[in-house]
PDB file of N, CA and C in Angstrom:
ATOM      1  N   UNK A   1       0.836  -1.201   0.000  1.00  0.00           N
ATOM      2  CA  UNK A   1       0.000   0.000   0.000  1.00  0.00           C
ATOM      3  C   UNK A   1       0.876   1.258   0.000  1.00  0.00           C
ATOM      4  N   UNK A   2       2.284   1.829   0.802  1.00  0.00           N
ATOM      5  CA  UNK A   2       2.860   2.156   0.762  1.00  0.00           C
ATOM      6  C   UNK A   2       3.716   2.772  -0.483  1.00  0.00           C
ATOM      7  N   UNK A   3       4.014   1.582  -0.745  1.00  0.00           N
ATOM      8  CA  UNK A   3       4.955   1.594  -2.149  1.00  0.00           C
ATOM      9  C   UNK A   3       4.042   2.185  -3.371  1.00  0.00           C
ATOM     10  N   UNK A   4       2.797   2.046  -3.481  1.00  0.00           N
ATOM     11  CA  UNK A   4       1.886   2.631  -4.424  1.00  0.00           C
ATOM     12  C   UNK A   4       1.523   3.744  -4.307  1.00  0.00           C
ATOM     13  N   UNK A   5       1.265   4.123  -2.733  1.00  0.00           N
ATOM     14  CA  UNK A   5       1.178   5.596  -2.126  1.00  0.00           C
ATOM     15  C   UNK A   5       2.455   6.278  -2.667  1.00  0.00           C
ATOM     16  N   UNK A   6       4.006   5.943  -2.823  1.00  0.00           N
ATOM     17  CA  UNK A   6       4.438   6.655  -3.160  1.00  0.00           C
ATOM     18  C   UNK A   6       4.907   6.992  -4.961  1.00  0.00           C
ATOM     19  N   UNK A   7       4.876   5.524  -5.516  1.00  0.00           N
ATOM     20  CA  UNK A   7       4.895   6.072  -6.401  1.00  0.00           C
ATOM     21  C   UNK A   7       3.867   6.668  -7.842  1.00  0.00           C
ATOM     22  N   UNK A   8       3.040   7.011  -6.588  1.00  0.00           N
ATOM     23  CA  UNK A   8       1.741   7.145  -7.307  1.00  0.00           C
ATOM     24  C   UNK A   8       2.116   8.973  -7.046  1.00  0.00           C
ATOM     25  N   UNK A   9       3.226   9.277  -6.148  1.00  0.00           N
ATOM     26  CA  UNK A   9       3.551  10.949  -5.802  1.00  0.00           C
ATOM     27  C   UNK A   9       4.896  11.574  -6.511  1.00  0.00           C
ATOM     28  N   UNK A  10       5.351  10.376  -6.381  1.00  0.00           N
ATOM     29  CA  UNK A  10       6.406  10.351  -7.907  1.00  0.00           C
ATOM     30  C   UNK A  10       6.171  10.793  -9.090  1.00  0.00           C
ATOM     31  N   UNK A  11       5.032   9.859  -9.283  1.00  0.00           N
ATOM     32  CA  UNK A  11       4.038  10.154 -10.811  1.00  0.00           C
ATOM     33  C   UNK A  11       3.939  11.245 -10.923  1.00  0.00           C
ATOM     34  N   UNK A  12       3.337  12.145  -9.860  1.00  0.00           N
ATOM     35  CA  UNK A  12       2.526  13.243  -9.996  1.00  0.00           C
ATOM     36  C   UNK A  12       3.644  14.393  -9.841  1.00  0.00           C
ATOM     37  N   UNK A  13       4.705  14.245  -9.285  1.00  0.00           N
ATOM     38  CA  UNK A  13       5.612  15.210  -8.926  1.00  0.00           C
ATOM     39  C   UNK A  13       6.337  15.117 -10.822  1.00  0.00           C
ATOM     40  N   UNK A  14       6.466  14.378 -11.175  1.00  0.00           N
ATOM     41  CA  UNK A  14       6.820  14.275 -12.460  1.00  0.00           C
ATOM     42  C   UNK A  14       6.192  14.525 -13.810  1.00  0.00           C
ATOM     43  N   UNK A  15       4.903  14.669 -13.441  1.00  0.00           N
ATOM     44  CA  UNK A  15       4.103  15.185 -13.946  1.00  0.00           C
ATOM     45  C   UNK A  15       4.376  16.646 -13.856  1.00  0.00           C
ATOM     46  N   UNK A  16       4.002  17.220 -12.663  1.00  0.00           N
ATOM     47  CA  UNK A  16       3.990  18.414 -12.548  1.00  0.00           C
ATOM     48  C   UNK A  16       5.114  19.014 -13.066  1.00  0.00           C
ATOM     49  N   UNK A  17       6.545  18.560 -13.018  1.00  0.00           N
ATOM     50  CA  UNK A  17       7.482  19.118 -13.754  1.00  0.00           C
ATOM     51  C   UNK A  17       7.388  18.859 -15.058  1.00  0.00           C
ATOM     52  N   UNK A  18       7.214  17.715 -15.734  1.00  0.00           N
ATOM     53  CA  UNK A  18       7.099  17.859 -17.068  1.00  0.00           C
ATOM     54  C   UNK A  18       6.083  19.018 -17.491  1.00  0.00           C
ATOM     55  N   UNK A  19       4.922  19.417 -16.715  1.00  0.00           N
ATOM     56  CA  UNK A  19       3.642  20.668 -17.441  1.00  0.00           C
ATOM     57  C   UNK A  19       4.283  21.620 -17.522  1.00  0.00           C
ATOM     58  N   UNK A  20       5.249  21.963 -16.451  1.00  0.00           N
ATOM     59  CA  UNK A  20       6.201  23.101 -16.099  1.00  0.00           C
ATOM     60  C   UNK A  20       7.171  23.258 -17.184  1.00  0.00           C
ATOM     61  N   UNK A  21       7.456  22.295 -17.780  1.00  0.00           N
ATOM     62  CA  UNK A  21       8.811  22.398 -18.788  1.00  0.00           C
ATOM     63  C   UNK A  21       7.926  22.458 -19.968  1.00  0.00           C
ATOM     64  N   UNK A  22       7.008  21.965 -20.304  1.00  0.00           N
ATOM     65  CA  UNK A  22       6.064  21.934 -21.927  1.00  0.00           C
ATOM     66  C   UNK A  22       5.638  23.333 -21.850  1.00  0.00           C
ATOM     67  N   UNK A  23       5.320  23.824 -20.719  1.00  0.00           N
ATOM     68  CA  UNK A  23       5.190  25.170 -20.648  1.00  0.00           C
ATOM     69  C   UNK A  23       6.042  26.396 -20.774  1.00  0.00           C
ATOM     70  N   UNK A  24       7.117  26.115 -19.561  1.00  0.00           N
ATOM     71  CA  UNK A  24       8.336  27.435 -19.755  1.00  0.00           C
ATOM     72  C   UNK A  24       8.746  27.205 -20.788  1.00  0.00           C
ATOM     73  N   UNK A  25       9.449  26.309 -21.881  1.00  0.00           N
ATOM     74  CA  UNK A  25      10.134  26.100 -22.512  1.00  0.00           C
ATOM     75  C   UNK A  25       9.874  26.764 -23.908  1.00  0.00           C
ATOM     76  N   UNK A  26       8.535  26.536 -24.117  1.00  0.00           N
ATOM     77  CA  UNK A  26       7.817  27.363 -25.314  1.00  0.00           C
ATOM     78  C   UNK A  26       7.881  28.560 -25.163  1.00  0.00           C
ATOM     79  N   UNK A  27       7.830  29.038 -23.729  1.00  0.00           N
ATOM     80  CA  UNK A  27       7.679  30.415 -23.337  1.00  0.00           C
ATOM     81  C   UNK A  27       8.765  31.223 -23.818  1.00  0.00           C
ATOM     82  N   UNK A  28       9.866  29.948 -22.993  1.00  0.00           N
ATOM     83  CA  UNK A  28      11.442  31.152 -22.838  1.00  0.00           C
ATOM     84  C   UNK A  28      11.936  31.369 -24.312  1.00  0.00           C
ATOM     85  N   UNK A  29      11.618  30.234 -25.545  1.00  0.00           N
ATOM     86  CA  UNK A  29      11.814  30.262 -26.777  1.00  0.00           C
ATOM     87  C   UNK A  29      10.966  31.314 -27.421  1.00  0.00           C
ATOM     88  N   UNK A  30       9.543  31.619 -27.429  1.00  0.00           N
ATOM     89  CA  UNK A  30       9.396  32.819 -28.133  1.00  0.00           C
ATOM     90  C   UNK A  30       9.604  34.242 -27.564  1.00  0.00           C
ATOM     91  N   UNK A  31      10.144  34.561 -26.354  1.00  0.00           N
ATOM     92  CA  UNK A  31      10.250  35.534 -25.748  1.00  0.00           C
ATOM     93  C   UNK A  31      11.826  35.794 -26.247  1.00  0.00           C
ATOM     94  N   UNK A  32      12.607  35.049 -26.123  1.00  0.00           N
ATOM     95  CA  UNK A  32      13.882  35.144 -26.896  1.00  0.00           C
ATOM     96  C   UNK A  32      13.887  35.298 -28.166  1.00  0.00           C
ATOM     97  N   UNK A  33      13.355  34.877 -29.042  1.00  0.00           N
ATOM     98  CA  UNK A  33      13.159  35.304 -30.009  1.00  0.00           C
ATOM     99  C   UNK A  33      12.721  36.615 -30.380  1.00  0.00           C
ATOM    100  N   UNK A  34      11.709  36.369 -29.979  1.00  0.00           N
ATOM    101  CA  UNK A  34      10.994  38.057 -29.516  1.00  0.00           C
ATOM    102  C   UNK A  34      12.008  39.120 -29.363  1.00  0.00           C
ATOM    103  N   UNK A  35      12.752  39.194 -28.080  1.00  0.00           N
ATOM    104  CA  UNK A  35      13.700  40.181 -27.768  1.00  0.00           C
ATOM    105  C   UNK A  35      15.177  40.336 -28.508  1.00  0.00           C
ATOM    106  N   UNK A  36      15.147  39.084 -29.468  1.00  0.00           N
ATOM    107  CA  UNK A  36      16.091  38.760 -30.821  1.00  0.00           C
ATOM    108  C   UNK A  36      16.325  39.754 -31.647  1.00  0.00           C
ATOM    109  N   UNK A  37      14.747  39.312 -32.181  1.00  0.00           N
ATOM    110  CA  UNK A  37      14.367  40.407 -33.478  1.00  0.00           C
ATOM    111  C   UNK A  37      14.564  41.547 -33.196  1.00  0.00           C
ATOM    112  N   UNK A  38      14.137  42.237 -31.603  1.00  0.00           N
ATOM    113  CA  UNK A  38      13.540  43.228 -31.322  1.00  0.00           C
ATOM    114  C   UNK A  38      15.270  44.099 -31.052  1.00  0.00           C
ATOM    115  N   UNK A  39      16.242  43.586 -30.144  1.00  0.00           N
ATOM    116  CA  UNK A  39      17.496  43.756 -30.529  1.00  0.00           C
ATOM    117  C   UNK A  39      18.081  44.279 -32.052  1.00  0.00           C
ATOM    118  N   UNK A  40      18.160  43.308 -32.536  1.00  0.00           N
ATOM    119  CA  UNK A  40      18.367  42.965 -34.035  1.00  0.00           C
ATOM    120  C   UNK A  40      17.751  44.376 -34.938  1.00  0.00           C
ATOM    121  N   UNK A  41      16.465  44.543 -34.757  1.00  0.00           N
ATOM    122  CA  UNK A  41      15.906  46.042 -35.512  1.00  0.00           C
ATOM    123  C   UNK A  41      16.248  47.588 -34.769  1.00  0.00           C
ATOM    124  N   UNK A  42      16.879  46.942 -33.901  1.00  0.00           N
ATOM    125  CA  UNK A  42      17.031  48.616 -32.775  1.00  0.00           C
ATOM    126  C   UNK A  42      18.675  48.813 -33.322  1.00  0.00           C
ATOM    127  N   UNK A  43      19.444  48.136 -34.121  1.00  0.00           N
ATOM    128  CA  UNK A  43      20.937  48.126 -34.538  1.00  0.00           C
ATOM    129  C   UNK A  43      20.476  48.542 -35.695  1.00  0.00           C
ATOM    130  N   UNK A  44      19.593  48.086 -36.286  1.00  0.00           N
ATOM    131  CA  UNK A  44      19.251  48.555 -37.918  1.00  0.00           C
ATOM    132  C   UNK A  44      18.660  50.177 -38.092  1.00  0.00           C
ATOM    133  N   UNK A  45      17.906  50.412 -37.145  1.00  0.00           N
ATOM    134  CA  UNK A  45      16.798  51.415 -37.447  1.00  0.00           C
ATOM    135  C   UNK A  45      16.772  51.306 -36.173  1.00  0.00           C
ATOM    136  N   UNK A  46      17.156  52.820 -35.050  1.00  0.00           N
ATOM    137  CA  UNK A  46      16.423  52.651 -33.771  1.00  0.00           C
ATOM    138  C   UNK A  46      15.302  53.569 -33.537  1.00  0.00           C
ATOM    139  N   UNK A  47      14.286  53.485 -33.057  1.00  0.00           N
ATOM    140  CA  UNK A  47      12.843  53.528 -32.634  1.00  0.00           C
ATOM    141  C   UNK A  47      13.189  55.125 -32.264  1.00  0.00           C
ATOM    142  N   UNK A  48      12.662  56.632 -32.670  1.00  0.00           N
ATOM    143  CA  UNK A  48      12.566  57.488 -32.008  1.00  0.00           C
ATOM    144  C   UNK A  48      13.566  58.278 -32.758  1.00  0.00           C
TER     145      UNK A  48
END
């Protein structure tokens, strides 16, 4: 009973980090990008 109790919290703790990573990961990639381009056009042409 034990042994199922825990890795039934395992599961879930691993879970929860994998949602965390499918999540930040997309995040930190278009935000970098984002601030890429946004870099990148302020050397070409700056704003003002």
């Amino acid at each position: 009973m034990m042994t199922e109790f825990r890795s039934n919290s395992v599961y879930t703790d691993w879970t929860a980090i994998a949602l965390l990573l499918f999540t930040a990961v997309p995040l930190l990639a278009v935000v970098g990008t984002a601030t890429f381009f946004v870099l990148q056009n302020k050397e070409k042409a700056p704003l003002g």
